[in-house]
C-alpha atoms as a PDB file:
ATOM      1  CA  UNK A   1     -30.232   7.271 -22.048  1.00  0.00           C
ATOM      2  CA  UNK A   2     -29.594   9.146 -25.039  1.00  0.00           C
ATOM      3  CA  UNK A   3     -30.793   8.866 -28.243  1.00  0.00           C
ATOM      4  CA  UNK A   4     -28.728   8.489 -31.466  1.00  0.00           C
ATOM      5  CA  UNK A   5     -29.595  11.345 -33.729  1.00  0.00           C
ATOM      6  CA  UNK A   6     -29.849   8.942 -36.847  1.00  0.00           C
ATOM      7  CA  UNK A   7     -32.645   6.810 -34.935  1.00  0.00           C
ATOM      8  CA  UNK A   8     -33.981  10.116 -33.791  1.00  0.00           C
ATOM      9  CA  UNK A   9     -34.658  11.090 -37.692  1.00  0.00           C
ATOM     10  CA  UNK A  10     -35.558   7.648 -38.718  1.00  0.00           C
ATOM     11  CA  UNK A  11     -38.407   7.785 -35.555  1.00  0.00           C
ATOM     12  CA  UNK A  12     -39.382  11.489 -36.898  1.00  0.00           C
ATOM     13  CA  UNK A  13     -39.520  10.110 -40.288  1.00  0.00           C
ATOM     14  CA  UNK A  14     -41.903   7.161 -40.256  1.00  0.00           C
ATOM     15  CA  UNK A  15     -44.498   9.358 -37.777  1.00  0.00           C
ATOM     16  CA  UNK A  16     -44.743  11.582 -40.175  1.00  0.00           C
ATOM     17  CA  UNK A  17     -45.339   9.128 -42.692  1.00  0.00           C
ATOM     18  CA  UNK A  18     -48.169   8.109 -40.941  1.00  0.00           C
ATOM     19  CA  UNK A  19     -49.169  11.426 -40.591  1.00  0.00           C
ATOM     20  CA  UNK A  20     -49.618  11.831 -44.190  1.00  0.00           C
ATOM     21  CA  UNK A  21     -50.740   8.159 -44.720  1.00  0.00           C
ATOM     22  CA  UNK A  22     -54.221   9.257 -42.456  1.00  0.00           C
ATOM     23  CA  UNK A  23     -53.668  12.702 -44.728  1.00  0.00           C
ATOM     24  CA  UNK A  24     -53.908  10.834 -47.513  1.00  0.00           C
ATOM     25  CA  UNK A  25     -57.249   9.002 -46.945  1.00  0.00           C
ATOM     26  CA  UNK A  26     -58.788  11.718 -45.222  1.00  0.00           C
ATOM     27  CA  UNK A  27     -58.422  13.122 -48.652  1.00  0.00           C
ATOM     28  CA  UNK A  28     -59.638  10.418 -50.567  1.00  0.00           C
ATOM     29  CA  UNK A  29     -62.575   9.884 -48.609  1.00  0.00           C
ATOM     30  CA  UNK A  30     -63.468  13.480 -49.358  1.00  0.00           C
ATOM     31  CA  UNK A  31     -62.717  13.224 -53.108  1.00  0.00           C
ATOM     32  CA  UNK A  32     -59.991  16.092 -53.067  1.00  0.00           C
ATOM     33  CA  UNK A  33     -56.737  15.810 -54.622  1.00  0.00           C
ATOM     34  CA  UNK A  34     -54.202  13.891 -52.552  1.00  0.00           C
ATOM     35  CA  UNK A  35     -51.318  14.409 -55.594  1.00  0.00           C
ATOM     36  CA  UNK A  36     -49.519  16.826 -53.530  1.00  0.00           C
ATOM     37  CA  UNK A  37     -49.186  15.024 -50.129  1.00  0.00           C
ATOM     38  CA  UNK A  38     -48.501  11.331 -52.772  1.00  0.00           C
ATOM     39  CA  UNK A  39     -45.550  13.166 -53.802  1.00  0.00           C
ATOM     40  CA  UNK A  40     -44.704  14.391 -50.377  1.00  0.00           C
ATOM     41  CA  UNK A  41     -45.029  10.902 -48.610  1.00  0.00           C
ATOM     42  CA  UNK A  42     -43.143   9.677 -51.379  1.00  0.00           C
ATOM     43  CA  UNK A  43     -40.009  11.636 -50.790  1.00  0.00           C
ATOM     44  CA  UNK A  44     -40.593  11.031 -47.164  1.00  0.00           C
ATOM     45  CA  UNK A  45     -40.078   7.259 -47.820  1.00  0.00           C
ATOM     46  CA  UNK A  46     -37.235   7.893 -49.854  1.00  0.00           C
ATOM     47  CA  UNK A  47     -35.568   9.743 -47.340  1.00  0.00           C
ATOM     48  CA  UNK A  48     -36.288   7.002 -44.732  1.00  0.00           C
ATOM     49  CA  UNK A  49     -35.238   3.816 -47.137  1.00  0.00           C
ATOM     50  CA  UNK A  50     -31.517   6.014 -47.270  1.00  0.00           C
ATOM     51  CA  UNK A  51     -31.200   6.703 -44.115  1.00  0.00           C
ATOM     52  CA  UNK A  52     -31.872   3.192 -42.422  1.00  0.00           C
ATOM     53  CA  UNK A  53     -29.726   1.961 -45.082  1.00  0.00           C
ATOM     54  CA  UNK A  54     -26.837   4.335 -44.820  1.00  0.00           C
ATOM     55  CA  UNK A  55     -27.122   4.174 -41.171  1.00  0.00           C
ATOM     56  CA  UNK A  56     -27.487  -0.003 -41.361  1.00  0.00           C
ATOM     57  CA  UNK A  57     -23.970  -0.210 -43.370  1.00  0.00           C
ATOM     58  CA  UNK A  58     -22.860   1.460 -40.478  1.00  0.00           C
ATOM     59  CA  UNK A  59     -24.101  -2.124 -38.109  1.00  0.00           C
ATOM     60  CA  UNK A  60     -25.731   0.501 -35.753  1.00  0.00           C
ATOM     61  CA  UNK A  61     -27.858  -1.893 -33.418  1.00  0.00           C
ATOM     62  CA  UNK A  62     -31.091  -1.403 -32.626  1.00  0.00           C
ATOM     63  CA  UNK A  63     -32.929   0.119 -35.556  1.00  0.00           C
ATOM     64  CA  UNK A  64     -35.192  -2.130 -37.249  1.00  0.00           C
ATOM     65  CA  UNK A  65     -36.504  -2.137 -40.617  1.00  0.00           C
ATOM     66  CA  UNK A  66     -40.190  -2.212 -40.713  1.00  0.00           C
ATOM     67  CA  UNK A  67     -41.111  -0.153 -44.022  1.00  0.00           C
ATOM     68  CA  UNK A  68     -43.790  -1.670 -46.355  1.00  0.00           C
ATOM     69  CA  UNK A  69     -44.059  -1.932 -49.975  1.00  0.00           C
END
């Protein structure tokens, strides 16, 4: 079975999210500045927030909106 690109992206997207999510802490725990991956997993969620709801006006089944807040 084939994957649609656009859930392709949107998978790619929120692991590397988490990726920088355990970046993040790993950071914090350490006391070093995190500002740099904050922006970057910022944009990242931006980027994932458009594309499930560009590719949601399009009533593409099977992607499922699980970002937090």
């Amino acid at each position: 079975m084939e994957e649609d690109p656009d859930t392709y992206r949107i998978l790619r997207l929120r692991a590397e999210i988490l990726e920088l999510g355990s970046a993040i802490r790993q950071l914090q725990r350490e006391g070093l500045d995190d500002a740099a991956a904050q922006l970057l997993i910022a944009r990242k969620r931006a980027q994932l927030d458009h594309l499930v709801k560009t590719t949601s006006a399009g009533s593409r089944p099977g992607i499922v909106d699980v970002r937090r807040s």
